[in-house]
Structures are given as C-alpha cells and as structure tokens.
C-alpha atoms as a PDB file:
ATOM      1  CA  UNK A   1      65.146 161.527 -62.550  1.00  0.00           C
ATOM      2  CA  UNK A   2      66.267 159.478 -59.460  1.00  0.00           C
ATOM      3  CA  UNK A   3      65.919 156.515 -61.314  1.00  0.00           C
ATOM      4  CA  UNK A   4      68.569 158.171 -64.210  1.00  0.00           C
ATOM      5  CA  UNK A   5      71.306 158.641 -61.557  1.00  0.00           C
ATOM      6  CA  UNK A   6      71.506 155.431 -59.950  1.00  0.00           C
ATOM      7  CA  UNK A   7      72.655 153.429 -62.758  1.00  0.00           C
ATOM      8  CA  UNK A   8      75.184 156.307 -63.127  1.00  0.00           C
ATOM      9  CA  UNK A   9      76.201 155.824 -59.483  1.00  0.00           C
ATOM     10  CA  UNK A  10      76.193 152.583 -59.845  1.00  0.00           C
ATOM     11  CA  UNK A  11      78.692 152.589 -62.437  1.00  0.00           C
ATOM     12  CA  UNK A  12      80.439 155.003 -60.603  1.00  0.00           C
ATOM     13  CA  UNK A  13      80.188 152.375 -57.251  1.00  0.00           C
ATOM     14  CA  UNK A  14      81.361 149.804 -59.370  1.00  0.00           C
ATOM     15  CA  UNK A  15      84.591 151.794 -61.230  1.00  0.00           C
ATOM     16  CA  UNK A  16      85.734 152.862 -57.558  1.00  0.00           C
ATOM     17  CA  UNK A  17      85.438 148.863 -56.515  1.00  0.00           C
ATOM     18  CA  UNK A  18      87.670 148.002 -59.375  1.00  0.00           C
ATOM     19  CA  UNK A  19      90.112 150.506 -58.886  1.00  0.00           C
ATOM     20  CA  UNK A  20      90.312 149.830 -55.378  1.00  0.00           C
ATOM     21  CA  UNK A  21      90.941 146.098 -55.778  1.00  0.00           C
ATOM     22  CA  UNK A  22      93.739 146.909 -57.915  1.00  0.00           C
ATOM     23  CA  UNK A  23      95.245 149.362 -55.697  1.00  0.00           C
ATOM     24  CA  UNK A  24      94.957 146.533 -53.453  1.00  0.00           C
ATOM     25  CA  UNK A  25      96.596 143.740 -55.685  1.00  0.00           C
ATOM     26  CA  UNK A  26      99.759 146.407 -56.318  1.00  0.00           C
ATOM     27  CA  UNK A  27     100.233 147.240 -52.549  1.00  0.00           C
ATOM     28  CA  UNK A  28     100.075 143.172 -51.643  1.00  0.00           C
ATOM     29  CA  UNK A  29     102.806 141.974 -54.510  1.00  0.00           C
ATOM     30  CA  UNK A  30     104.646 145.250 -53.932  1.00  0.00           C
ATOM     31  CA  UNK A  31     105.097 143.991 -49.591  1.00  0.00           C
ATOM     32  CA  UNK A  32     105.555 140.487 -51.045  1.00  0.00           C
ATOM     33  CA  UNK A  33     108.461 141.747 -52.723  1.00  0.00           C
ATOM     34  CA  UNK A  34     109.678 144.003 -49.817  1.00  0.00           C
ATOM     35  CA  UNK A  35     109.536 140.730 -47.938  1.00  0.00           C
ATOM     36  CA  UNK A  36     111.361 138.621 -50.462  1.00  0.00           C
ATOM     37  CA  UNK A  37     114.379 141.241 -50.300  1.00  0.00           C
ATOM     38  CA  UNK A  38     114.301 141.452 -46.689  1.00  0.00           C
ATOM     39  CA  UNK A  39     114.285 137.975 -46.221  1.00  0.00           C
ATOM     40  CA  UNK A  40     117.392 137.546 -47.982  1.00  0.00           C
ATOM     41  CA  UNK A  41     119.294 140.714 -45.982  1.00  0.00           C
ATOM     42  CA  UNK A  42     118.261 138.732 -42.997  1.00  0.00           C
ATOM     43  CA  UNK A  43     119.593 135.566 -44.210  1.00  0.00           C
ATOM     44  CA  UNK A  44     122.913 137.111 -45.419  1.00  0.00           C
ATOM     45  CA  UNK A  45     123.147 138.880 -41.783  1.00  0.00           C
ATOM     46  CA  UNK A  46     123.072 135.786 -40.401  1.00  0.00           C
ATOM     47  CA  UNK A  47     125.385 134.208 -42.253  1.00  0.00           C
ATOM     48  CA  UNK A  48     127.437 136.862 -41.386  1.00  0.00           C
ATOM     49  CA  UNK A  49     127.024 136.794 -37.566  1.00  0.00           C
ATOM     50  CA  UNK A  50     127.276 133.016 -37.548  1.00  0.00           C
ATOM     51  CA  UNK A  51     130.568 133.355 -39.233  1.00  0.00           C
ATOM     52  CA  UNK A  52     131.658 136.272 -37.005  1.00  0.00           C
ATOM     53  CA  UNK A  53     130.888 133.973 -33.504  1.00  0.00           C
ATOM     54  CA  UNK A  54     132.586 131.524 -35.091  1.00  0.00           C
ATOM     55  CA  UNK A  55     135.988 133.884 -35.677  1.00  0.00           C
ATOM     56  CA  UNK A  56     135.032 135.128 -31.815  1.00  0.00           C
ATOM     57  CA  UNK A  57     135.095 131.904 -30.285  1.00  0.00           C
ATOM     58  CA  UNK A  58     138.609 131.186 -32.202  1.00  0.00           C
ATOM     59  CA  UNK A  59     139.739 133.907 -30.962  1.00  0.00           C
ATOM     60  CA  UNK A  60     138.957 133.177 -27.438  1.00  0.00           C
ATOM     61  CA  UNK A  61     140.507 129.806 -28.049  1.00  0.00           C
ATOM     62  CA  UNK A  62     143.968 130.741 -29.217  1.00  0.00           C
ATOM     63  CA  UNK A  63     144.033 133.509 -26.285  1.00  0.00           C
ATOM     64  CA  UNK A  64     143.436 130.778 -23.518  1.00  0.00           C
ATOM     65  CA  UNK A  65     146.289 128.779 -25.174  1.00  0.00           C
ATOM     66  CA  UNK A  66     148.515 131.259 -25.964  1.00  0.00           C
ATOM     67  CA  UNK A  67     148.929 133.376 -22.808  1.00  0.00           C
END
C-alpha cells in the first residue's frame, strides 16, 4: 500500500515543483518589467531636475547682473 502512494506523491511532489517554477518565472519578468518602467520615471526625473538647475543657475545669473 505504501508503495501505491509514493508514486502518487511523487506526482504530486513533482506538479507542486512545476507550478512553483512558474510562479517563479511570472514574479521575475513581472519585477523586470516594474524595473523597466521605473527606470525610465527615473530617467525622465532627471532630465527634469537637470533642466530645472539649469533654469536655477540662470536665474541666479541674471539676479547678480541685474540688481
């Protein structure tokens, strides 16, 4: 009778293995993807904060020459 089950719980071993590994697949490409997008807010914030020290230091400029 022992000898009955294992194959079953092998099976059974061997289903949960599987499905685990593909749980595991879907949660690594899903972060990939999270990191994708986040990598490009952080590139476009950036851009924007380079842009906005730029308009700063302008600023600062055309104060010390105007006043």
């Amino acid at each position: 009778m022992i000898k009955k089950n294992q194959p079953n719980q092998s099976n059974q071993n061997d289903d949960y293995r599987k499905r685990y590994g593909v749980e595991l697949q879907r949660r690594f490409v899903d972060l990939q993807f999270k990191r994708s997008e986040l990598e490009k807010q952080l590139k476009r914030v950036n851009e924007v904060l380079f842009s906005l020290g730029r308009e700063m230091e302008e600023h600062v400029t055309y104060d010390q020459l105007y006043k």
